[in-house]
PDB file of N, CA and C in Angstrom:
ATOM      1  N   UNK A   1     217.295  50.459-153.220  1.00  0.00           N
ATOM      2  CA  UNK A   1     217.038  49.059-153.575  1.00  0.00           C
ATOM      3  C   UNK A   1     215.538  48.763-153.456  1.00  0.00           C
ATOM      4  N   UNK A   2     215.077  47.957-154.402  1.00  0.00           N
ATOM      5  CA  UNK A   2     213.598  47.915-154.357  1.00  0.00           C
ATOM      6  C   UNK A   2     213.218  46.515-153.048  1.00  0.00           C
ATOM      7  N   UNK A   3     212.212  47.028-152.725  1.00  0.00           N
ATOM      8  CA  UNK A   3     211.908  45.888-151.732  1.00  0.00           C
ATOM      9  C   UNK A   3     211.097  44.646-152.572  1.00  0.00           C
ATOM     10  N   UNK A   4     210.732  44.563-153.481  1.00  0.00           N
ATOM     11  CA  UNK A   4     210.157  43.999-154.676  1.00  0.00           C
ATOM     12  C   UNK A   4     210.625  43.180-155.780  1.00  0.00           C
ATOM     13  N   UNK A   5     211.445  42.299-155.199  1.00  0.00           N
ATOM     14  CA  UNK A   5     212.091  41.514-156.783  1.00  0.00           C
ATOM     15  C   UNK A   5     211.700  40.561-157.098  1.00  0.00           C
ATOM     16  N   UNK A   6     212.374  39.893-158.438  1.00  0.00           N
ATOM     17  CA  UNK A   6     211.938  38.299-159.219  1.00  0.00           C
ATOM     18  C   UNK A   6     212.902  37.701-158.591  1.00  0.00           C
ATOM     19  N   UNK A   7     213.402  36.149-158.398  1.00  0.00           N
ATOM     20  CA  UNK A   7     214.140  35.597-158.686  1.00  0.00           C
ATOM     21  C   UNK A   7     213.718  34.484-159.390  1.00  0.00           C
ATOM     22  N   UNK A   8     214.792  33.511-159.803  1.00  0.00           N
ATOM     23  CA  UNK A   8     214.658  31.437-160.058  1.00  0.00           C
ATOM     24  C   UNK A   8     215.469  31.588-159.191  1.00  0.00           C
ATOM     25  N   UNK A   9     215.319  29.836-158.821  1.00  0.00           N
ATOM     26  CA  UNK A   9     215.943  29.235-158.116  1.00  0.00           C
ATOM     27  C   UNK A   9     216.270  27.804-158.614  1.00  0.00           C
ATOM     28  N   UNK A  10     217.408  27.411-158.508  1.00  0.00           N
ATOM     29  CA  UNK A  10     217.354  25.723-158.510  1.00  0.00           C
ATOM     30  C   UNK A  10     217.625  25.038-157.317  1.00  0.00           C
ATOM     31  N   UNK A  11     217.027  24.374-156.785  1.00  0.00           N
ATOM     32  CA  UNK A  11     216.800  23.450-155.340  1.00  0.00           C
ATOM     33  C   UNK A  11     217.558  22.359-155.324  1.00  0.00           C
ATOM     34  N   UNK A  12     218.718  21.819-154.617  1.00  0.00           N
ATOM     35  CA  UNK A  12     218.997  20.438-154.753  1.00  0.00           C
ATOM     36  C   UNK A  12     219.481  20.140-153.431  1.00  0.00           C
ATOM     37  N   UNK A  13     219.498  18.398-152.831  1.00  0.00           N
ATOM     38  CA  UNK A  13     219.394  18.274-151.648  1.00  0.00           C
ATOM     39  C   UNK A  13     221.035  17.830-151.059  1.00  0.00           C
ATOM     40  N   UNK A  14     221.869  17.957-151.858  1.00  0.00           N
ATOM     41  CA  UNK A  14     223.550  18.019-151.509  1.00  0.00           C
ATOM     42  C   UNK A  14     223.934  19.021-152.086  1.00  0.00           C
ATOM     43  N   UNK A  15     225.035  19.858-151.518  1.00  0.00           N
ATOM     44  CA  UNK A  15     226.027  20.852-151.998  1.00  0.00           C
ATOM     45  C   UNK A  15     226.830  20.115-153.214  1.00  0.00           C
ATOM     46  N   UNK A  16     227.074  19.150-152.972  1.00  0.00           N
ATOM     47  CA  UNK A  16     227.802  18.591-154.081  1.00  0.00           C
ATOM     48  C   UNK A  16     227.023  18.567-155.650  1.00  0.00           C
ATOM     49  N   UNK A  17     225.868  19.056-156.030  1.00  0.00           N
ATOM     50  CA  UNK A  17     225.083  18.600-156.610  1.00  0.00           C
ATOM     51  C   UNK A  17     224.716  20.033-157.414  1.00  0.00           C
ATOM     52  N   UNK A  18     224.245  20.951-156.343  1.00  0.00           N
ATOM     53  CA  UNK A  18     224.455  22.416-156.518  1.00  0.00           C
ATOM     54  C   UNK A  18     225.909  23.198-156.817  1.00  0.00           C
ATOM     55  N   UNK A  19     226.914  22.012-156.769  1.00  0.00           N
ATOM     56  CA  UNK A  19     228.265  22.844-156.976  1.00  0.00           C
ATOM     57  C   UNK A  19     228.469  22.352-159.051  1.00  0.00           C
ATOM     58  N   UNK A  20     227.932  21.582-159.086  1.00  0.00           N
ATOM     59  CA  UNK A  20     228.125  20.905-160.142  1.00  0.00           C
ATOM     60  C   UNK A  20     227.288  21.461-161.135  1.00  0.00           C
ATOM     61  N   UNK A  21     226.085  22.306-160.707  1.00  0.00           N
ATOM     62  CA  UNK A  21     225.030  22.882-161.879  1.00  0.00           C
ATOM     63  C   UNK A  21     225.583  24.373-161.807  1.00  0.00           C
ATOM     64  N   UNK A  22     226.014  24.653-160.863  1.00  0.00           N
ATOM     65  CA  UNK A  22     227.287  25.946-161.009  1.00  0.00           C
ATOM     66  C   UNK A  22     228.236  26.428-162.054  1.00  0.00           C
ATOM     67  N   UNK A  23     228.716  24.687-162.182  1.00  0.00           N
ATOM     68  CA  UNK A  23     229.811  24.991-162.983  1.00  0.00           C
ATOM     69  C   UNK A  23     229.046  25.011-164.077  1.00  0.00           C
ATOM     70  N   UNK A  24     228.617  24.367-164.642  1.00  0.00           N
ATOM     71  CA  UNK A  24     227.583  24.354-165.639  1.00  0.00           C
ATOM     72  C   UNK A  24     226.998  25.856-166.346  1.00  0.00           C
ATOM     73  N   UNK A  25     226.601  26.195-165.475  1.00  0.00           N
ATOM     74  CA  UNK A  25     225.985  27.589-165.513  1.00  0.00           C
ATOM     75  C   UNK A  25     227.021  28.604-166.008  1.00  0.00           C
ATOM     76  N   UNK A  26     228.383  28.441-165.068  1.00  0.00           N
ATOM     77  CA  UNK A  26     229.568  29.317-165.484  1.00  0.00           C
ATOM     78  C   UNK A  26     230.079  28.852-167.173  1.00  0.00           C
ATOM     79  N   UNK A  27     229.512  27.734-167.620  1.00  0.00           N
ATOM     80  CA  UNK A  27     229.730  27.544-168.811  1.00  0.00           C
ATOM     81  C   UNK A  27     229.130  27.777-169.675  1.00  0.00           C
ATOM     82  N   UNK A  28     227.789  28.753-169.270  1.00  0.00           N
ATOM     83  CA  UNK A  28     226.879  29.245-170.309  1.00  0.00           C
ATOM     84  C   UNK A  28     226.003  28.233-170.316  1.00  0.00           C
ATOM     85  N   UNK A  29     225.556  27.278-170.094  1.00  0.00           N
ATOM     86  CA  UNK A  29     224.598  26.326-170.107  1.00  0.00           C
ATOM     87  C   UNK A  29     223.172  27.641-169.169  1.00  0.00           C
ATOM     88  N   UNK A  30     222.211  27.032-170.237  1.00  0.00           N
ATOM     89  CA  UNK A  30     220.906  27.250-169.442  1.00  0.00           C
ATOM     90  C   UNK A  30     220.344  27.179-168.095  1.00  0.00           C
ATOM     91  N   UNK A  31     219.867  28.609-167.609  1.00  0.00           N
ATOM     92  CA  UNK A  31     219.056  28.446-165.810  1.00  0.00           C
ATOM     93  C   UNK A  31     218.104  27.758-166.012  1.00  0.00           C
ATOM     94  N   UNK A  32     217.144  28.009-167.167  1.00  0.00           N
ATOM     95  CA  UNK A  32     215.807  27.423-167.276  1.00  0.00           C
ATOM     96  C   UNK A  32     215.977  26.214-167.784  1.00  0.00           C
ATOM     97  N   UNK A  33     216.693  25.568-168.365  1.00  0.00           N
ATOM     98  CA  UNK A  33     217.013  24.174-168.570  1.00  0.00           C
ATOM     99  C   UNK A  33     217.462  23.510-167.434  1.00  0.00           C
ATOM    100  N   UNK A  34     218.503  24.152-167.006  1.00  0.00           N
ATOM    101  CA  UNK A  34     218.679  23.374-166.245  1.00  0.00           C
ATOM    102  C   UNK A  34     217.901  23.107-164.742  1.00  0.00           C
ATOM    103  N   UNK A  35     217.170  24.137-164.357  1.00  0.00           N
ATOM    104  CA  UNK A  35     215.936  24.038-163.835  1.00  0.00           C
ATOM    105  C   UNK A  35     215.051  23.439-163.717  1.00  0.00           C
ATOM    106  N   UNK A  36     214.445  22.987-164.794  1.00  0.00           N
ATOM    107  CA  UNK A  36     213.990  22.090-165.254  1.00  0.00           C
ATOM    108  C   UNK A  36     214.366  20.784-164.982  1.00  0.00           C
ATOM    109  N   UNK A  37     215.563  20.198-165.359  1.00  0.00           N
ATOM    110  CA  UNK A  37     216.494  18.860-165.080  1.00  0.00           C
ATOM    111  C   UNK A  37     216.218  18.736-163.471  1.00  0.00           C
ATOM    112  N   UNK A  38     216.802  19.646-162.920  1.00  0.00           N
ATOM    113  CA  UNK A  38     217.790  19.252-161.645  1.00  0.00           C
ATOM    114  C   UNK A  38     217.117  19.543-160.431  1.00  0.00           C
ATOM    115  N   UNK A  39     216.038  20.557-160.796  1.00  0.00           N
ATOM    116  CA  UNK A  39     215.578  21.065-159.200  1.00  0.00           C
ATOM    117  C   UNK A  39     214.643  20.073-158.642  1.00  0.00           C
ATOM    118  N   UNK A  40     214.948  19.700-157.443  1.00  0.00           N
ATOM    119  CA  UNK A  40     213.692  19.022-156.204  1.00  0.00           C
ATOM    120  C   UNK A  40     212.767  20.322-156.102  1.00  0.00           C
ATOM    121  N   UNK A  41     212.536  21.465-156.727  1.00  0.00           N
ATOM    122  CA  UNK A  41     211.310  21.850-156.073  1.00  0.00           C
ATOM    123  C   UNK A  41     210.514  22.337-157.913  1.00  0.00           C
ATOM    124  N   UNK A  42     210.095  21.057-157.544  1.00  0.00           N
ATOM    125  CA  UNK A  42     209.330  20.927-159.136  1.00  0.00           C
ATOM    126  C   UNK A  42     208.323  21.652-159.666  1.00  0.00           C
ATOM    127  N   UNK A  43     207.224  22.678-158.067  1.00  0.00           N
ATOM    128  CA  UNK A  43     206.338  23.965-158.931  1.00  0.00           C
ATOM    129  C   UNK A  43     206.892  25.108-159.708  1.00  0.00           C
ATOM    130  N   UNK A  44     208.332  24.865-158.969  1.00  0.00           N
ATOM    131  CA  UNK A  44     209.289  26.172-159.723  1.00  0.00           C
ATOM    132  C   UNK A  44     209.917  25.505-160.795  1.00  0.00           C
ATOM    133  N   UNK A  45     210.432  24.552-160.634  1.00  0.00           N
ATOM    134  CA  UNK A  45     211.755  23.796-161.424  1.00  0.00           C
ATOM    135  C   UNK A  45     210.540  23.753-162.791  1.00  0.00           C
ATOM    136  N   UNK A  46     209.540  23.246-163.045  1.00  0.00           N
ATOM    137  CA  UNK A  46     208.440  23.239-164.228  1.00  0.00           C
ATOM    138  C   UNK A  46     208.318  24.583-165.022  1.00  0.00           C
ATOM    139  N   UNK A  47     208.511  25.506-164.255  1.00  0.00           N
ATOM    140  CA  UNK A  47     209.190  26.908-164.765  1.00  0.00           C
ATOM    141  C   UNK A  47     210.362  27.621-164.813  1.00  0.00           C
ATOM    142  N   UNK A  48     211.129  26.645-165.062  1.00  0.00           N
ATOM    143  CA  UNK A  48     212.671  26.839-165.254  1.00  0.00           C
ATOM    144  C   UNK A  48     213.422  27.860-163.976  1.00  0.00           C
ATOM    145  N   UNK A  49     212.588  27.208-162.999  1.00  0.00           N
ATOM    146  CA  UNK A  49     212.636  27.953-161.596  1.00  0.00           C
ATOM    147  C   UNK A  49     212.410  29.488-160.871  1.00  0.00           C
ATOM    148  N   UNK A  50     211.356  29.907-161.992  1.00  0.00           N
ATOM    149  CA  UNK A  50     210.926  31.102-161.864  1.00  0.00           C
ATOM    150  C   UNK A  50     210.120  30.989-160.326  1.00  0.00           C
ATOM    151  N   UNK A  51     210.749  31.691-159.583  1.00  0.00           N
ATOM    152  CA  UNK A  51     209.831  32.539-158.280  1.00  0.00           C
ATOM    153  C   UNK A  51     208.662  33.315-157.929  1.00  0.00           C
ATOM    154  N   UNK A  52     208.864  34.002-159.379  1.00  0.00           N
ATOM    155  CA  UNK A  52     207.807  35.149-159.194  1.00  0.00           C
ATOM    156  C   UNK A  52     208.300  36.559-158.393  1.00  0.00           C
ATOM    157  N   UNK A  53     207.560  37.346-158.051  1.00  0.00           N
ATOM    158  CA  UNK A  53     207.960  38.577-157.546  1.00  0.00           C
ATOM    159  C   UNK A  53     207.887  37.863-155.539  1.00  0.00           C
ATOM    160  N   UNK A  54     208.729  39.082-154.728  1.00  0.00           N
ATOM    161  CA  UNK A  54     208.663  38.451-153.672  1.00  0.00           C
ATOM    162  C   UNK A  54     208.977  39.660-153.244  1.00  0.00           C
ATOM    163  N   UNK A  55     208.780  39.578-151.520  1.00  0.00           N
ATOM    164  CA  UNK A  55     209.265  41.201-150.619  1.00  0.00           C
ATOM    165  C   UNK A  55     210.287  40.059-149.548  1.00  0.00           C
ATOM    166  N   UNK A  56     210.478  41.451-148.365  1.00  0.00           N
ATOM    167  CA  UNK A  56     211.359  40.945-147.315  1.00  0.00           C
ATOM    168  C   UNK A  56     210.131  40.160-146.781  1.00  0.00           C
ATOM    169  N   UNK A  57     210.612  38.764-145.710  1.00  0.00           N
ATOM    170  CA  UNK A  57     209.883  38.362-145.065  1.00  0.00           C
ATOM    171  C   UNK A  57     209.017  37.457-145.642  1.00  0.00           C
ATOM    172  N   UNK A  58     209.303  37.081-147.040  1.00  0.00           N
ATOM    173  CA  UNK A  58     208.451  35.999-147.681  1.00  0.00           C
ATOM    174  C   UNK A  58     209.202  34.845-147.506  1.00  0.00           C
ATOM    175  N   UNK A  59     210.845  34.925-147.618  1.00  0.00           N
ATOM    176  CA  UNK A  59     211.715  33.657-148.218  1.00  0.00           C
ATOM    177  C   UNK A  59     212.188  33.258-146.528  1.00  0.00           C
ATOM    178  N   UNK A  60     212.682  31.837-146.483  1.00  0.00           N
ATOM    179  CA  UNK A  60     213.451  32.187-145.210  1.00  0.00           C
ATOM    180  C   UNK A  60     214.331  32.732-145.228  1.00  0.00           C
ATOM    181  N   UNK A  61     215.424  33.454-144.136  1.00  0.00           N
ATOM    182  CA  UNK A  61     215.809  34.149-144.025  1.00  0.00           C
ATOM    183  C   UNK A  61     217.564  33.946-144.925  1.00  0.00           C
ATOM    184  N   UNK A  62     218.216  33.069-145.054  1.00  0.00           N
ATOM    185  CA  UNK A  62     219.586  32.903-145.794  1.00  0.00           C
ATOM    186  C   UNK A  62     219.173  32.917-147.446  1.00  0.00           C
ATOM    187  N   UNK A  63     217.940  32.970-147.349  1.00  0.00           N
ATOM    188  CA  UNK A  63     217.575  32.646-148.807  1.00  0.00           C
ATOM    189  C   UNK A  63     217.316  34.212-149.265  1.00  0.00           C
ATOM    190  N   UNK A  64     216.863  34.443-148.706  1.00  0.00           N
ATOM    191  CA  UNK A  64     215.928  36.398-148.798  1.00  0.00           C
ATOM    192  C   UNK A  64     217.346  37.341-148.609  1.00  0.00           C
ATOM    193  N   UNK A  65     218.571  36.944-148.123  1.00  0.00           N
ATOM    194  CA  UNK A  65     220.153  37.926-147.549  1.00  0.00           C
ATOM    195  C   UNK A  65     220.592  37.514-148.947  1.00  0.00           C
ATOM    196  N   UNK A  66     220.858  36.529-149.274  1.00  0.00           N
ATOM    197  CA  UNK A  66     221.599  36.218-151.060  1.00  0.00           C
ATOM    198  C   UNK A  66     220.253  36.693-151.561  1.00  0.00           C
ATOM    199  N   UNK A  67     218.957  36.477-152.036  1.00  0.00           N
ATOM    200  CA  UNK A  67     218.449  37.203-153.259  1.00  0.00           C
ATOM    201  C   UNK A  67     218.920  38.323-153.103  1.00  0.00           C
ATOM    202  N   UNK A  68     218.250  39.357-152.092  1.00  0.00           N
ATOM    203  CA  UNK A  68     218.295  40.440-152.113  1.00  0.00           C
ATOM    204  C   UNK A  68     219.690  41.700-152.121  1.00  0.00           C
ATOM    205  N   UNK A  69     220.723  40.586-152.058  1.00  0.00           N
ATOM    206  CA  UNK A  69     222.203  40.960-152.207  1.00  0.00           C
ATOM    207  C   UNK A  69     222.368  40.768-153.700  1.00  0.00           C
ATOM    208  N   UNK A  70     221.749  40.523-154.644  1.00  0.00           N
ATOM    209  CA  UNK A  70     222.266  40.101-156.001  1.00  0.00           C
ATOM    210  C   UNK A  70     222.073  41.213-156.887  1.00  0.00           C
ATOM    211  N   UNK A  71     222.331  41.335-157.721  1.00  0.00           N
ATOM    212  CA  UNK A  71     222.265  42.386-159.245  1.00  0.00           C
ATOM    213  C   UNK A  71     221.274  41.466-160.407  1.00  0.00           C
ATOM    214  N   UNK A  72     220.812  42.190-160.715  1.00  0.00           N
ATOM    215  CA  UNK A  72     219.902  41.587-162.147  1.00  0.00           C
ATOM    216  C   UNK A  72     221.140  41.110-162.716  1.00  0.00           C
ATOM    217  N   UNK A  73     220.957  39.525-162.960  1.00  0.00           N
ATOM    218  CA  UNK A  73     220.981  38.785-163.793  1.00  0.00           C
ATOM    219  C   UNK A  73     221.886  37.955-163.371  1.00  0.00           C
ATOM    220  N   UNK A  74     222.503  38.175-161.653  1.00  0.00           N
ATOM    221  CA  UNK A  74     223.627  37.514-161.060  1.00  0.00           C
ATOM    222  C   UNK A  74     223.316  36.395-160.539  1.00  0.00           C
ATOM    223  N   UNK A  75     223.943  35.436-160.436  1.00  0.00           N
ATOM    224  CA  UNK A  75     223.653  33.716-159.848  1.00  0.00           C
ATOM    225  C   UNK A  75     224.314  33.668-158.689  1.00  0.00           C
ATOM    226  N   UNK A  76     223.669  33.195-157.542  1.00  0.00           N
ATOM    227  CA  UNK A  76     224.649  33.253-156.053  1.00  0.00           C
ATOM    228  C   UNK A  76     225.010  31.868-156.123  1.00  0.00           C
ATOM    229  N   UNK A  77     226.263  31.865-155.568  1.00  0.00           N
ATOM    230  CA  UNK A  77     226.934  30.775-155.133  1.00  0.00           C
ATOM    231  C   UNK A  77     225.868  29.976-154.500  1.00  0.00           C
ATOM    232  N   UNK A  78     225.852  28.561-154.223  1.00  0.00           N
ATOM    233  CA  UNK A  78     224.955  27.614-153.223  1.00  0.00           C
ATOM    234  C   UNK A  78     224.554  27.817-151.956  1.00  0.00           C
ATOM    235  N   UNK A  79     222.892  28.164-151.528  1.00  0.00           N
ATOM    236  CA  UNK A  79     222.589  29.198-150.656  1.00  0.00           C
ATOM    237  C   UNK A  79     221.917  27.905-149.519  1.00  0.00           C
ATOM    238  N   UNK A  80     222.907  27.481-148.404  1.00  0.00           N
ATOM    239  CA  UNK A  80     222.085  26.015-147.899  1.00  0.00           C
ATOM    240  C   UNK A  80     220.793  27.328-146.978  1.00  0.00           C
ATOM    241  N   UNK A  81     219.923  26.052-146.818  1.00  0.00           N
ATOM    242  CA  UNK A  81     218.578  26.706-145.863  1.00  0.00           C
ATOM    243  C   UNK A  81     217.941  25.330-145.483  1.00  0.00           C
ATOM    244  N   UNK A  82     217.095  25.151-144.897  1.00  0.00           N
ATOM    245  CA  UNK A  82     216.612  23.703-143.967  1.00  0.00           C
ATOM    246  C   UNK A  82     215.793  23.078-145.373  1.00  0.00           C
ATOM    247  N   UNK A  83     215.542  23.969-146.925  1.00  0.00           N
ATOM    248  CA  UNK A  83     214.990  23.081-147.530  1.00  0.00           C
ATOM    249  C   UNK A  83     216.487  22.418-148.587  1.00  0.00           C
ATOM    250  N   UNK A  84     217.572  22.515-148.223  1.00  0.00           N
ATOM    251  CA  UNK A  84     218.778  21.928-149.816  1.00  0.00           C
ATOM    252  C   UNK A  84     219.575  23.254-149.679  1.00  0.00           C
ATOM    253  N   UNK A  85     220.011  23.057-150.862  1.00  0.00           N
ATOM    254  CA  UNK A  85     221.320  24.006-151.458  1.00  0.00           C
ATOM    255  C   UNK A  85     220.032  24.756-153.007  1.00  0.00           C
ATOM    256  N   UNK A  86     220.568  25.910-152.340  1.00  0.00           N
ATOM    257  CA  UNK A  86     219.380  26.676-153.455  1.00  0.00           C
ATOM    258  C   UNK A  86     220.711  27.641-154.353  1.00  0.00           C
ATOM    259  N   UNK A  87     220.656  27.946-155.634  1.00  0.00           N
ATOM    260  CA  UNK A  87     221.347  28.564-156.693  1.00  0.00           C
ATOM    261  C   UNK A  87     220.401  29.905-157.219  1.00  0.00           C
ATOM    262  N   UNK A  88     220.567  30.624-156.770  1.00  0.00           N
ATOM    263  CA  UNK A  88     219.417  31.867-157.187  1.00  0.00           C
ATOM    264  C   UNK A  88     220.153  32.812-158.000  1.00  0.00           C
ATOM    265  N   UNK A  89     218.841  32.850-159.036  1.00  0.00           N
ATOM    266  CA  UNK A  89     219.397  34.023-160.060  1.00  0.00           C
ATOM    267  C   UNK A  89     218.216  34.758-159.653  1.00  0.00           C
ATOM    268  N   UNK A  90     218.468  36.609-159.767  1.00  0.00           N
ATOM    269  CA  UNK A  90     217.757  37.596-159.767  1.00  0.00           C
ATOM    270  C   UNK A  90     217.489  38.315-161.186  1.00  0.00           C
ATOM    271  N   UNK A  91     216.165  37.924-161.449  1.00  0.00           N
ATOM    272  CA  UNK A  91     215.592  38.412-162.515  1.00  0.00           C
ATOM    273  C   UNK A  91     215.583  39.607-162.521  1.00  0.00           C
ATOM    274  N   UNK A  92     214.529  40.679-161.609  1.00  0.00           N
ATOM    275  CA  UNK A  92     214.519  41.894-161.439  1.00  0.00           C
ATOM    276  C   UNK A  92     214.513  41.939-160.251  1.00  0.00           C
TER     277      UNK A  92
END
């Protein structure tokens, strides 16, 4: 496994909120759109919640166990951490 990946993320500050752009998503609707719309963390959300590349020890820690558990191109279920309910897809 590479220690080196991409993810997006979409940020929102209820589970209820992040359960709802889920379903969405499972319906084929757009990450980067909806990224855009929905995320509170607007330097990413302005890039359809692109991350950028990242290692261990950058993300906090519930956030960095779901990226780094994912497969290119997989969306984790709603990942809470002290900033919201985060939805992460792994780019590479």
């Amino acid at each position: 496994m590479s220690n080196k990946i991409r993810c997006s993320h979409i940020l929102t500050k209820k589970q209820s909120e992040a359960l709802n752009i889920l379903e969405k998503l499972k319906k084929g609707e757009s990450f980067t759109n909806l990224a855009k719309e929905h995320s509170i963390d607007k330097a990413s959300g302005k890039k359809g919640g692109d991350l950028g590349f990242f290692t261990k020890g950058m993300m906090v820690k519930p956030f960095e166990q779901a990226a780094f558990n994912l497969d290119k191109g997989q969306i984790s279920e709603p990942i809470k951490t002290e900033f919201g309910y985060h939805i992460i897809k792994r780019i590479e």
